[in-house]
N, C-alpha and C. Protein backbone atom coordinates (compact mmCIF):
# COMPACT_ATOMS: atom_id res chain seq x y z
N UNK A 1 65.41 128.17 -4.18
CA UNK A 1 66.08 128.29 -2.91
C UNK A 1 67.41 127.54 -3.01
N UNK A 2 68.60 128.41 -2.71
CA UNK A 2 69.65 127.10 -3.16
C UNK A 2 70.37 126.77 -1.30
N UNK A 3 70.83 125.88 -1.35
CA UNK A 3 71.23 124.97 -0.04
C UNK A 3 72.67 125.61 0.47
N UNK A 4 72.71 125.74 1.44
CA UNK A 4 73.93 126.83 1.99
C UNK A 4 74.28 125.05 3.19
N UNK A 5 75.98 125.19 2.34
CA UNK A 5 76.36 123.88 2.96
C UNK A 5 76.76 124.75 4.25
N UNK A 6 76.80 123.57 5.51
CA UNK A 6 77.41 124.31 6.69
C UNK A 6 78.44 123.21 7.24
N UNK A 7 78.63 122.30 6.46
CA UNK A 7 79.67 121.53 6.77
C UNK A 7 80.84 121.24 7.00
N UNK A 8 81.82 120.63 7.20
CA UNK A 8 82.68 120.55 7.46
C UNK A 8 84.20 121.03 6.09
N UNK A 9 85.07 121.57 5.65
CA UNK A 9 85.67 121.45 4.33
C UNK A 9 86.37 120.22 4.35
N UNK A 10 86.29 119.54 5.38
CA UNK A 10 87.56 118.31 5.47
C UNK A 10 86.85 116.92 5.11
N UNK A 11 87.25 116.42 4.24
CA UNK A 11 86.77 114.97 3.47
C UNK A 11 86.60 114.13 4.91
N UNK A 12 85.37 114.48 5.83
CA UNK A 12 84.98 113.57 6.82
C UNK A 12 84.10 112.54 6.52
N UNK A 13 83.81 111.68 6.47
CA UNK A 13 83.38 110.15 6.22
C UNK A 13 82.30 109.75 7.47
N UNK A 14 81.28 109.75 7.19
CA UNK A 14 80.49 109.10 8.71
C UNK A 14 80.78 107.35 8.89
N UNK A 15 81.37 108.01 10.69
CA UNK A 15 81.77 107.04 11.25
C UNK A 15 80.51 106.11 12.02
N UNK A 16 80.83 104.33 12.01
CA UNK A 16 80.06 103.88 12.70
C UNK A 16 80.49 104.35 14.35
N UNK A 17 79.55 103.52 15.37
CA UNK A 17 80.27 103.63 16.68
C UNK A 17 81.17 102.95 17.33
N UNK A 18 81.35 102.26 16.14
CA UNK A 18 83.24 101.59 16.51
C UNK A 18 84.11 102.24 16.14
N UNK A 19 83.85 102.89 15.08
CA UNK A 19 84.90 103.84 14.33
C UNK A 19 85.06 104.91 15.33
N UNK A 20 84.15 105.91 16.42
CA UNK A 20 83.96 106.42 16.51
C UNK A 20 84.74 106.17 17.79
N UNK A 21 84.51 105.14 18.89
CA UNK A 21 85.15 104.86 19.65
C UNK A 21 86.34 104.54 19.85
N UNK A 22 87.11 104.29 18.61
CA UNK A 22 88.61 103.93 18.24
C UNK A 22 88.77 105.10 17.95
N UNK A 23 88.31 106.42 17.23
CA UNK A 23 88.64 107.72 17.20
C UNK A 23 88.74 108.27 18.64
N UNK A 24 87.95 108.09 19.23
CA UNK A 24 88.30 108.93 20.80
C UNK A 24 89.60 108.40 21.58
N UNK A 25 89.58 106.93 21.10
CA UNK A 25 90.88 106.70 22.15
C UNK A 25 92.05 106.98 21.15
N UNK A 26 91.87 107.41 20.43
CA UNK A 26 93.29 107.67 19.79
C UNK A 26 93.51 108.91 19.97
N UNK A 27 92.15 109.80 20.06
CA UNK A 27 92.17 111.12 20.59
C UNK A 27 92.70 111.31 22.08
N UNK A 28 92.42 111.09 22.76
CA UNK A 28 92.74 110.22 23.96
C UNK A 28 94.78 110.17 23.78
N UNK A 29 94.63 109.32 23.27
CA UNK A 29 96.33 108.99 23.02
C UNK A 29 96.98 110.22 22.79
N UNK A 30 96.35 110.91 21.97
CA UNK A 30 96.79 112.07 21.22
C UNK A 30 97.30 113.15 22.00
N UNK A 31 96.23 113.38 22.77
CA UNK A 31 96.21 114.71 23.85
C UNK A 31 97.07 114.09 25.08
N UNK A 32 97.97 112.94 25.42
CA UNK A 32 98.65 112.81 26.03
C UNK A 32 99.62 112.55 25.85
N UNK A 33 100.28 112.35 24.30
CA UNK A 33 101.45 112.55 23.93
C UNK A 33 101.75 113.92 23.42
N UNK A 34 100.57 114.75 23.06
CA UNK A 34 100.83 115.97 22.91
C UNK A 34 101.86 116.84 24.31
N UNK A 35 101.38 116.09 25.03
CA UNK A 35 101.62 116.90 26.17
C UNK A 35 103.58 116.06 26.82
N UNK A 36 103.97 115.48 26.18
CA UNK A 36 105.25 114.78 26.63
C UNK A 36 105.65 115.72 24.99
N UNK A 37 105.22 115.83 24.31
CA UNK A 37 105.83 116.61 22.66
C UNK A 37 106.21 118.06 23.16
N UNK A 38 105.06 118.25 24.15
CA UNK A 38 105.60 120.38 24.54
C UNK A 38 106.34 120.30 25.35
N UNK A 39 106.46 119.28 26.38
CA UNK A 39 107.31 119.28 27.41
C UNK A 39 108.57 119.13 26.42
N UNK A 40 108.81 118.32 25.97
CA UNK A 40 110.27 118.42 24.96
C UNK A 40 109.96 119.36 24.15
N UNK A 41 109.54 119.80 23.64
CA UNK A 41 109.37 121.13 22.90
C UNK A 41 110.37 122.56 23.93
N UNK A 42 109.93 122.60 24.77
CA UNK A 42 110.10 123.28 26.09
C UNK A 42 111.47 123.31 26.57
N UNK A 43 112.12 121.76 26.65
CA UNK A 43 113.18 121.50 26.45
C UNK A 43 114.33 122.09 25.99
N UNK A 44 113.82 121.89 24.82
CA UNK A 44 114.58 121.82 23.17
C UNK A 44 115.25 123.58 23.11
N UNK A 45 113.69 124.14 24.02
CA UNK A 45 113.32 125.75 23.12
C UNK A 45 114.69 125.94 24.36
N UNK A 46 114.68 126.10 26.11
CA UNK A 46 115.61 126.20 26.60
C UNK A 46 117.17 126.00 26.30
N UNK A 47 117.28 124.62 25.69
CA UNK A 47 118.82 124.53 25.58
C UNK A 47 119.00 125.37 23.52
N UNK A 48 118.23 125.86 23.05
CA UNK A 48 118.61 126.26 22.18
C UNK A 48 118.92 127.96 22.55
N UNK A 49 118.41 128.42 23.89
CA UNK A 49 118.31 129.97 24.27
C UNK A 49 119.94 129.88 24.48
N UNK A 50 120.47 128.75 25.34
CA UNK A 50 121.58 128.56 25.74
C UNK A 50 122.66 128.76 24.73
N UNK A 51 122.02 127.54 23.92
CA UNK A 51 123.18 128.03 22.71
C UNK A 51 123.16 129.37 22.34
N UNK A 52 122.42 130.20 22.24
CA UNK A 52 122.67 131.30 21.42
C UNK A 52 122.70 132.31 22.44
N UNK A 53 123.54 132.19 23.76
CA UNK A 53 123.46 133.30 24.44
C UNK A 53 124.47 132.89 25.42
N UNK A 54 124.91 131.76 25.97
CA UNK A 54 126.06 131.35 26.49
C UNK A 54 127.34 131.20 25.00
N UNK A 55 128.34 131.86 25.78
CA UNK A 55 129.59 131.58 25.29
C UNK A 55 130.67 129.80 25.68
N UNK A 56 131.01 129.96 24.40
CA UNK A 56 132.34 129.17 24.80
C UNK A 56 131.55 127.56 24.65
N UNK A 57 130.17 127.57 23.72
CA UNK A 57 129.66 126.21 23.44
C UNK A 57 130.17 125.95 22.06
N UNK A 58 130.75 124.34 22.68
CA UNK A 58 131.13 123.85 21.44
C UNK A 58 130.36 123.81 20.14
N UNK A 59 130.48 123.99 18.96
CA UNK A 59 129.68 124.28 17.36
C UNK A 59 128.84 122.62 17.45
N UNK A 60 129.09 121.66 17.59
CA UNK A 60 128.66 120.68 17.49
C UNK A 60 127.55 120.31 18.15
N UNK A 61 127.41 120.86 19.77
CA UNK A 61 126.73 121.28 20.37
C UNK A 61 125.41 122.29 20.21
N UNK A 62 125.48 123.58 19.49
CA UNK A 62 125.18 124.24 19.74
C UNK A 62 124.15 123.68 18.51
N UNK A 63 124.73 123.38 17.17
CA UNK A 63 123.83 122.59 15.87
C UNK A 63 122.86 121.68 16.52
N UNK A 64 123.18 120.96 17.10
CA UNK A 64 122.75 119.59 17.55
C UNK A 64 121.03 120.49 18.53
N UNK A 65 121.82 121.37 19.25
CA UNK A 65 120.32 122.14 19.65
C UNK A 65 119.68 123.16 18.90
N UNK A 66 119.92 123.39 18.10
CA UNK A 66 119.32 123.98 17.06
C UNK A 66 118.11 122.74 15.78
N UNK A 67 118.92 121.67 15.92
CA UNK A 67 118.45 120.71 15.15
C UNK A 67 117.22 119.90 15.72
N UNK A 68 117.71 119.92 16.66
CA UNK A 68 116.57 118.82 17.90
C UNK A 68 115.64 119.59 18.10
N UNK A 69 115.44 121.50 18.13
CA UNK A 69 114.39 122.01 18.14
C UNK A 69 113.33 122.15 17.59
N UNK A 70 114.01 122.43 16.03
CA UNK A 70 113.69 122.05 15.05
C UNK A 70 112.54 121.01 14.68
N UNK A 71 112.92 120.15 15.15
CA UNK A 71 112.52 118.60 15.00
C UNK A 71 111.37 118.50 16.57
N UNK A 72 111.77 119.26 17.78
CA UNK A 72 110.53 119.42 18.29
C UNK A 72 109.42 120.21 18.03
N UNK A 73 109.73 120.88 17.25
CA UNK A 73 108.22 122.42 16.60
C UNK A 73 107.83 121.31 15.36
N UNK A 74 108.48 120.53 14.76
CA UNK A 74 107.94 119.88 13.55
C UNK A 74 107.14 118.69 14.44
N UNK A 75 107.73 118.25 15.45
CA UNK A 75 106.62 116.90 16.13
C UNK A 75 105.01 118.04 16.74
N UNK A 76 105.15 119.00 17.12
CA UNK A 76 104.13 119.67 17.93
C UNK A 76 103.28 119.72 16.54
N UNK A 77 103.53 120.48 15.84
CA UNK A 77 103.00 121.38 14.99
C UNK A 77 101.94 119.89 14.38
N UNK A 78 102.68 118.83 13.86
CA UNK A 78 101.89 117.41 13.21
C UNK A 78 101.09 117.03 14.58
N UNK A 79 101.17 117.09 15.32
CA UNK A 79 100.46 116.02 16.48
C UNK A 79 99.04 116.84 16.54
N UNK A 80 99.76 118.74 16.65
CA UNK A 80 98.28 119.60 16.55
C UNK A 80 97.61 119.86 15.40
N UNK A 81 98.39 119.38 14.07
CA UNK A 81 97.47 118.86 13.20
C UNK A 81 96.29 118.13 13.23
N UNK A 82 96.88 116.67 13.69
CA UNK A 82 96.53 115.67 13.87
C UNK A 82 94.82 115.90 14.94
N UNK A 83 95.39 116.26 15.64
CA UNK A 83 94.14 116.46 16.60
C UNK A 83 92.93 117.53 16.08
N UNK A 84 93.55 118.15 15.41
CA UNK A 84 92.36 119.22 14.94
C UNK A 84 91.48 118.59 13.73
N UNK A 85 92.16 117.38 13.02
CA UNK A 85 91.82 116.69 12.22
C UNK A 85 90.57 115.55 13.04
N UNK A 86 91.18 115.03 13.89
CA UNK A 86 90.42 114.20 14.77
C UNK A 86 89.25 115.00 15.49
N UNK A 87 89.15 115.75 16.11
CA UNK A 87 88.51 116.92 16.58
C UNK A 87 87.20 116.89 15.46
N UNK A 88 87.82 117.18 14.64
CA UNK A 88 86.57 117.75 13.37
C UNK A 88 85.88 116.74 13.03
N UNK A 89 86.38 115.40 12.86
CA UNK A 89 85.91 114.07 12.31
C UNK A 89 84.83 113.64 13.48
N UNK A 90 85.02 113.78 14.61
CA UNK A 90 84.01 113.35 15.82
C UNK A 90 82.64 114.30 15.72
N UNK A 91 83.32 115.73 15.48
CA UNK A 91 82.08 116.78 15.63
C UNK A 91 81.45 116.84 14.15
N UNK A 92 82.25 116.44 13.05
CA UNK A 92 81.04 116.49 12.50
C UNK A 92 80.52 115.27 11.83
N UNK A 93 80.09 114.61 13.02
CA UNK A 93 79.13 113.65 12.77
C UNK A 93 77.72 113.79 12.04
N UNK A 94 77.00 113.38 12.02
CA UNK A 94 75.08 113.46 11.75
C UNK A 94 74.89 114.09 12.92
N UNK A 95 74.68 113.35 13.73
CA UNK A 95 74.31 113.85 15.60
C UNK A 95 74.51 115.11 15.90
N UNK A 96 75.65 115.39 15.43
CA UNK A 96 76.42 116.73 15.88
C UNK A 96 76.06 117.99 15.10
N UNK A 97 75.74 117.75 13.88
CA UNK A 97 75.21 118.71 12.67
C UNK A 97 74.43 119.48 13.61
N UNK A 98 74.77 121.03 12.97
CA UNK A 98 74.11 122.26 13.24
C UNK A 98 71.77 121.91 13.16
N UNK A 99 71.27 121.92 13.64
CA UNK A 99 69.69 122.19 12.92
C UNK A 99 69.76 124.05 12.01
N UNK A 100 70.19 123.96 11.48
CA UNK A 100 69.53 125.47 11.55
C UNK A 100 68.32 125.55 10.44
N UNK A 101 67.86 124.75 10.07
CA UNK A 101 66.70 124.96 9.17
C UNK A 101 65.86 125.12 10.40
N UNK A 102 65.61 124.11 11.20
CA UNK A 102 64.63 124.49 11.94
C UNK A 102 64.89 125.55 13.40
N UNK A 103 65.97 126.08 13.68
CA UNK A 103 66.48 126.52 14.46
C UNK A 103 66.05 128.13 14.30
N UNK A 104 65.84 128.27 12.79
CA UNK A 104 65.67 129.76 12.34
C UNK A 104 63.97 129.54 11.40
């Protein structure tokens, strides 16, 4: 009979319940700076529509919002890394593991 892993692919480490509780509040942290990252994200995405659709903006200007957008899709994109990383590390605890040997 060979063993059908159902685990996680991400090098997760079992956490004690300190570890575990310093993971949530950072999760915690996470999902509320996520949310000041889209709002500037949001920002960023507006004054870059500007640049490329209003006339008569200065070049220096128009880079500068192109650049800062840039740099807001690169903060989103790591933070929702980040969390999906955190996410996975909580759920797959011991506790949390699927039963399916005995389930089936």
């Amino acid at each position: 009979m060979t063993k059908v892993f159902t685990g996680s692919v991400f090098g997760i480490r079992e956490l004690t319940d300190k570890q575990r509780e310093a993971t949530r509040r950072e999760l915690a942290w996470l999902e509320t700076d996520l949310i000041r990252r889209r709002k500037r994200l949001a920002y960023w995405s507006m004054r870059k529509a500007q640049a490329e659709t209003m006339p008569g903006i200065p070049e220096e200007l128009r880079e500068g919002a192109f650049y800062f957008h840039a740099r807001a899709q690169e903060l989103v994109a790591s933070g929702e890394r980040l969390r999906a990383y955190l996410v996975a590390e909580l759920q797959d605890q011991p506790e949390h593991l699927p039963a399916y040997h005995y389930a089936h």
